[in-house]
Protein backbone atom coordinates (compact mmCIF):
# COMPACT_ATOMS: atom_id res chain seq x y z
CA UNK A 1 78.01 -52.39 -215.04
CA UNK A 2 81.98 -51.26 -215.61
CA UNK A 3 82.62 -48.01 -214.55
CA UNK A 4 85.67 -47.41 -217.43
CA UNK A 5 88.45 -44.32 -216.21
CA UNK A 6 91.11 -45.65 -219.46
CA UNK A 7 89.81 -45.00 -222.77
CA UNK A 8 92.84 -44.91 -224.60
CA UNK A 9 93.86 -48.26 -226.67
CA UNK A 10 96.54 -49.47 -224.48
CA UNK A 11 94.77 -48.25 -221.27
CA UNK A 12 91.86 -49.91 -222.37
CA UNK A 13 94.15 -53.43 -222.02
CA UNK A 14 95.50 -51.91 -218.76
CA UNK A 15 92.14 -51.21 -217.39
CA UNK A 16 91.14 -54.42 -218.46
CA UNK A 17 93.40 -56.59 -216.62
CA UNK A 18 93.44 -54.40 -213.82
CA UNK A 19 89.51 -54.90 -213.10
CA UNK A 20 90.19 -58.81 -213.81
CA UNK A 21 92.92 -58.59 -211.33
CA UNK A 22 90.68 -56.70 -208.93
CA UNK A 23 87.47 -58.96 -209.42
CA UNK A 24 89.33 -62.06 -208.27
CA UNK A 25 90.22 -60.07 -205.08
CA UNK A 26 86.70 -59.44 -204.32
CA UNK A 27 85.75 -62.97 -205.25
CA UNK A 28 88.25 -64.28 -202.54
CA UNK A 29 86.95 -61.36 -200.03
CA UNK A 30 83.13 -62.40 -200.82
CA UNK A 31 84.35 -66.26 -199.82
CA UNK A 32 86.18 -64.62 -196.41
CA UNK A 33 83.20 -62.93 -195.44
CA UNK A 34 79.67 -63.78 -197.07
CA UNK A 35 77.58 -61.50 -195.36
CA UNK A 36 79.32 -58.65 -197.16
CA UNK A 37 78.93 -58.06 -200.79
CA UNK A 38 81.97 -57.65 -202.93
CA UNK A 39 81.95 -56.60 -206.57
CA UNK A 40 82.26 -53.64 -208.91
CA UNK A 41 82.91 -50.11 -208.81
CA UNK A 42 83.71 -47.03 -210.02
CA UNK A 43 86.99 -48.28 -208.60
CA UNK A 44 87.39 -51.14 -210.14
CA UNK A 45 89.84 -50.22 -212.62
CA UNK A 46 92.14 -48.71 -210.46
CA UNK A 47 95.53 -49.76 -209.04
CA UNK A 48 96.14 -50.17 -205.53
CA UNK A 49 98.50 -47.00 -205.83
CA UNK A 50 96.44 -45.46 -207.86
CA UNK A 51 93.30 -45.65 -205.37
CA UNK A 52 95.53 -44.36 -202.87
CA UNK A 53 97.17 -41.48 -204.41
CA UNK A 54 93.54 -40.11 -205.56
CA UNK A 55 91.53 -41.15 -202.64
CA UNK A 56 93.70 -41.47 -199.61
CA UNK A 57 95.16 -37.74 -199.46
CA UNK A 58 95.88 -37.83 -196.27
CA UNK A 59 99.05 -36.31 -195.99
CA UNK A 60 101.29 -36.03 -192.61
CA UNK A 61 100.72 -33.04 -190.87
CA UNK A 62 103.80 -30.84 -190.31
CA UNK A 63 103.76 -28.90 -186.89
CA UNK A 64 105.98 -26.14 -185.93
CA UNK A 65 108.33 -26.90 -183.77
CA UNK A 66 106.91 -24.86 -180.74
CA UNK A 67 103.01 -26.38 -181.50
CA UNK A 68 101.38 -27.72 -178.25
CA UNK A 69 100.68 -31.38 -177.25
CA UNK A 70 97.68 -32.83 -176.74
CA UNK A 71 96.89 -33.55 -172.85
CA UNK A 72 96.82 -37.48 -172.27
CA UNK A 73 93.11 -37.26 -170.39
CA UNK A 74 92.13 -40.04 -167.85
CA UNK A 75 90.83 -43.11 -168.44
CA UNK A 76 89.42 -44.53 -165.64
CA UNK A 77 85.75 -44.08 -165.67
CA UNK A 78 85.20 -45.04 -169.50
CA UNK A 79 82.04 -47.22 -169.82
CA UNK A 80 82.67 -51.01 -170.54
CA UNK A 81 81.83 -50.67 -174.11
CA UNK A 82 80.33 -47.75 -176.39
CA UNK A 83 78.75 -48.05 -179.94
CA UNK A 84 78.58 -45.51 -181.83
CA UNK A 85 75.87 -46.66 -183.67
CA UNK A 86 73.38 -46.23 -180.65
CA UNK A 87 74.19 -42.31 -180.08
CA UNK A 88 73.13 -42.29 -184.03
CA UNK A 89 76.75 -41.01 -185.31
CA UNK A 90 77.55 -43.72 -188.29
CA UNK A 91 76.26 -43.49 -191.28
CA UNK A 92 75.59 -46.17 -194.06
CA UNK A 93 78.92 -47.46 -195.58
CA UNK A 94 79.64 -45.51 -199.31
CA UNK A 95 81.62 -46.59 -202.18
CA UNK A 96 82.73 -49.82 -201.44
């Protein structure tokens, strides 16, 4: 199943080669790691830069000169290790 964003003639080229371009990536991810699962999305036929710039809107944060730092806390009595997963705070991975 192709999830298709271009539907103009010369996007539909674009879009093309981009999902070709991105399917090879995610065939050489799948051999890196197997136990994943690497394939197609409704993000397949987007750039790099264009998956950022619609997705990744994180923007930096501009703070008034006079706003307050953060207090460095201590960090001696952290446990060895913590999962997150165990306190029941991750969910299931989404639109990958």
């Amino acid at each position: 199943v192709f999830f298709i964003h271009r539907f103009d003639i010369v996007g539909g080229f674009l879009g093309r080669r981009i999902r070709r371009a991105n399917l090879r990536r995610a065939a050489r991810h799948q051999k890196l790691d197997p136990s994943a699962t690497h394939g197609v999305t409704q993000f397949s036929d987007l750039t790099r830069g264009e998956f950022r710039k619609r997705f990744l809107g994180l923007r930096r944060l501009r703070l008034p000169k006079d706003a307050n730092q953060a207090p460095i806390l201590p960090t001696d009595n952290l446990p060895e290790d913590f999962d997150w997963r165990e306190k029941g705070a991750v969910t299931p991975v989404k639109n990958q």
